[in-house]
C-alpha atoms as a PDB file:
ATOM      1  CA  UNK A   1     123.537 171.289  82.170  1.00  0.00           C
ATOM      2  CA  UNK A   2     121.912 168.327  80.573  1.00  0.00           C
ATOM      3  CA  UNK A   3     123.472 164.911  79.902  1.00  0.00           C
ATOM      4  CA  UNK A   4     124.488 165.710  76.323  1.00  0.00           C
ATOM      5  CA  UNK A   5     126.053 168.832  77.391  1.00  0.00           C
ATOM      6  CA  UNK A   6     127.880 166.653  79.644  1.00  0.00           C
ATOM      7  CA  UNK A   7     128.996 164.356  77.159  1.00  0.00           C
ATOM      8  CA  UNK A   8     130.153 166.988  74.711  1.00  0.00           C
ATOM      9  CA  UNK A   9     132.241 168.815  77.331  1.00  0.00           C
ATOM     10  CA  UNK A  10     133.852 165.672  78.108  1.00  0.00           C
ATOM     11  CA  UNK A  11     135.136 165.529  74.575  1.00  0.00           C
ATOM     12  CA  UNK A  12     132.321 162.432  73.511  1.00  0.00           C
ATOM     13  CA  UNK A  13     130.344 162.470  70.374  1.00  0.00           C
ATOM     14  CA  UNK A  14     126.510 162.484  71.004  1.00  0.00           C
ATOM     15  CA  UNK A  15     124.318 160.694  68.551  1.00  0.00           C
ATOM     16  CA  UNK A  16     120.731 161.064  68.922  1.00  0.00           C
ATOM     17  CA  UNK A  17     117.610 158.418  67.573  1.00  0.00           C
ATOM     18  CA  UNK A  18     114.318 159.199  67.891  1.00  0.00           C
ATOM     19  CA  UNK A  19     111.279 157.316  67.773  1.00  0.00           C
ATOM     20  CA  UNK A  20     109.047 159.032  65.083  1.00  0.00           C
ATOM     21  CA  UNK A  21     105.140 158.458  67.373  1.00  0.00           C
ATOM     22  CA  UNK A  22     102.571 156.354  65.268  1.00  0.00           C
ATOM     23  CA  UNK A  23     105.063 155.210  62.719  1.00  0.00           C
ATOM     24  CA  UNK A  24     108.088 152.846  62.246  1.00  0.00           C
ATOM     25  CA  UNK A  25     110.304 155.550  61.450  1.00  0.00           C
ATOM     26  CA  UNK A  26     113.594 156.354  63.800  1.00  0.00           C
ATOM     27  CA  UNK A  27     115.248 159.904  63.234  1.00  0.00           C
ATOM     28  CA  UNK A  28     119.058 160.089  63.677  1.00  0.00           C
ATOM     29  CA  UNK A  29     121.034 163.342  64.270  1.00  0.00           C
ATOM     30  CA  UNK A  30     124.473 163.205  64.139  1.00  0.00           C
ATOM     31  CA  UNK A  31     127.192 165.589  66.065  1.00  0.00           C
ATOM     32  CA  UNK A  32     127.887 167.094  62.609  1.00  0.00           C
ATOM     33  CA  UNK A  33     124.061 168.307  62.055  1.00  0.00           C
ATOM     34  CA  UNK A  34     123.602 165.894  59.798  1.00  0.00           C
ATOM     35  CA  UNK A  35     119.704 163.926  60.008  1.00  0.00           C
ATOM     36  CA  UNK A  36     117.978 161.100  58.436  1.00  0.00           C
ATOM     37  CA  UNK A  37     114.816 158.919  58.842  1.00  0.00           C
ATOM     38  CA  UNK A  38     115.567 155.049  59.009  1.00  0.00           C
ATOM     39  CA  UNK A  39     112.928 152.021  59.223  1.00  0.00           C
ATOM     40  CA  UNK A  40     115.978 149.816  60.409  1.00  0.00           C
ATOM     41  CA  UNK A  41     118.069 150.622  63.820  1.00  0.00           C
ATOM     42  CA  UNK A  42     121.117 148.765  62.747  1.00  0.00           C
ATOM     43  CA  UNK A  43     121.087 150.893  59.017  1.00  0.00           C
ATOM     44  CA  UNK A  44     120.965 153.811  61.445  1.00  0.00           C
ATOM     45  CA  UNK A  45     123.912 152.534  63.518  1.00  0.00           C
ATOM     46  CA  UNK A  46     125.614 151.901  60.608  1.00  0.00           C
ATOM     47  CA  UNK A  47     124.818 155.095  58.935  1.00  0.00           C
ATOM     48  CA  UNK A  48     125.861 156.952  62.236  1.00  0.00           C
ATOM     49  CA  UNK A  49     129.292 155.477  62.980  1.00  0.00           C
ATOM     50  CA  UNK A  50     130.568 155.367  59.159  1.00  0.00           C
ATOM     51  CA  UNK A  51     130.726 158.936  59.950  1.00  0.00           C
ATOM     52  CA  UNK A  52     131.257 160.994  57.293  1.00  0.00           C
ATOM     53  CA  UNK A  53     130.085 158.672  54.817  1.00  0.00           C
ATOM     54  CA  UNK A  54     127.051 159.465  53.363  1.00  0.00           C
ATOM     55  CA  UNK A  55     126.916 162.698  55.803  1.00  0.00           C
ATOM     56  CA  UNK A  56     125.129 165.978  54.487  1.00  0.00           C
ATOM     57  CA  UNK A  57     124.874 168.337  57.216  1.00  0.00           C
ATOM     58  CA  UNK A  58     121.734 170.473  57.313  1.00  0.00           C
ATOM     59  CA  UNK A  59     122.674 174.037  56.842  1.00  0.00           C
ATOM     60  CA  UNK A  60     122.847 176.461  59.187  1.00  0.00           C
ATOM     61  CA  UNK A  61     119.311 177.938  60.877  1.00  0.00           C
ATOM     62  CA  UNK A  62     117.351 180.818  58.776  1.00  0.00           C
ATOM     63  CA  UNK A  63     118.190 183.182  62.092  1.00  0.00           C
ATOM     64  CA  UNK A  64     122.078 182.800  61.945  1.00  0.00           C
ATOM     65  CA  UNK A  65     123.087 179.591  64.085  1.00  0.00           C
ATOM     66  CA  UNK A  66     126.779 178.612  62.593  1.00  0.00           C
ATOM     67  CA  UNK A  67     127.255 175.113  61.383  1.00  0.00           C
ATOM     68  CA  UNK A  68     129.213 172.737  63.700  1.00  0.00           C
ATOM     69  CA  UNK A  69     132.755 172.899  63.117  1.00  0.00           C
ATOM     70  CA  UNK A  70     132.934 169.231  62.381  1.00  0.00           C
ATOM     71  CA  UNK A  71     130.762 169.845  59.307  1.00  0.00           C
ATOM     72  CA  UNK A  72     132.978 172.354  58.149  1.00  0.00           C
ATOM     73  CA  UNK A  73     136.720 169.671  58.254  1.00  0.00           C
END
């Protein structure tokens, strides 16, 4: 089990940023499946806890994966 299989069993929300190599981009994921590219950390912090505002979840995978259950309330 990894740490954010840890956090989601303990009933936390996991929010993920990534770096984007060789730009100044930062991709967030939210818990809902949601994603975006930001230049500005604190647009992504906003963006991430105003949860659902502004929130389009991705839809589910071409092979069948469901959509999290928080994207569907």
């Amino acid at each position: 089990m990894n740490a954010d299989d840890a956090g989601a069993q303990a009933g936390r929300t996991v929010y993920r940023i990534h770096w984007l190599p060789g730009t100044d981009r930062l991709h967030a994921s939210c818990f809902c499946g949601a994603e975006q590219e930001f230049e500005d950390p604190v647009v992504i912090w906003d963006w991430l806890l105003g949860h659902p505002e502004g929130h389009r979840p991705r839809p589910a995978a071409a092979h069948g994966s469901p959509v999290p259950a928080a994207a569907l309330a």
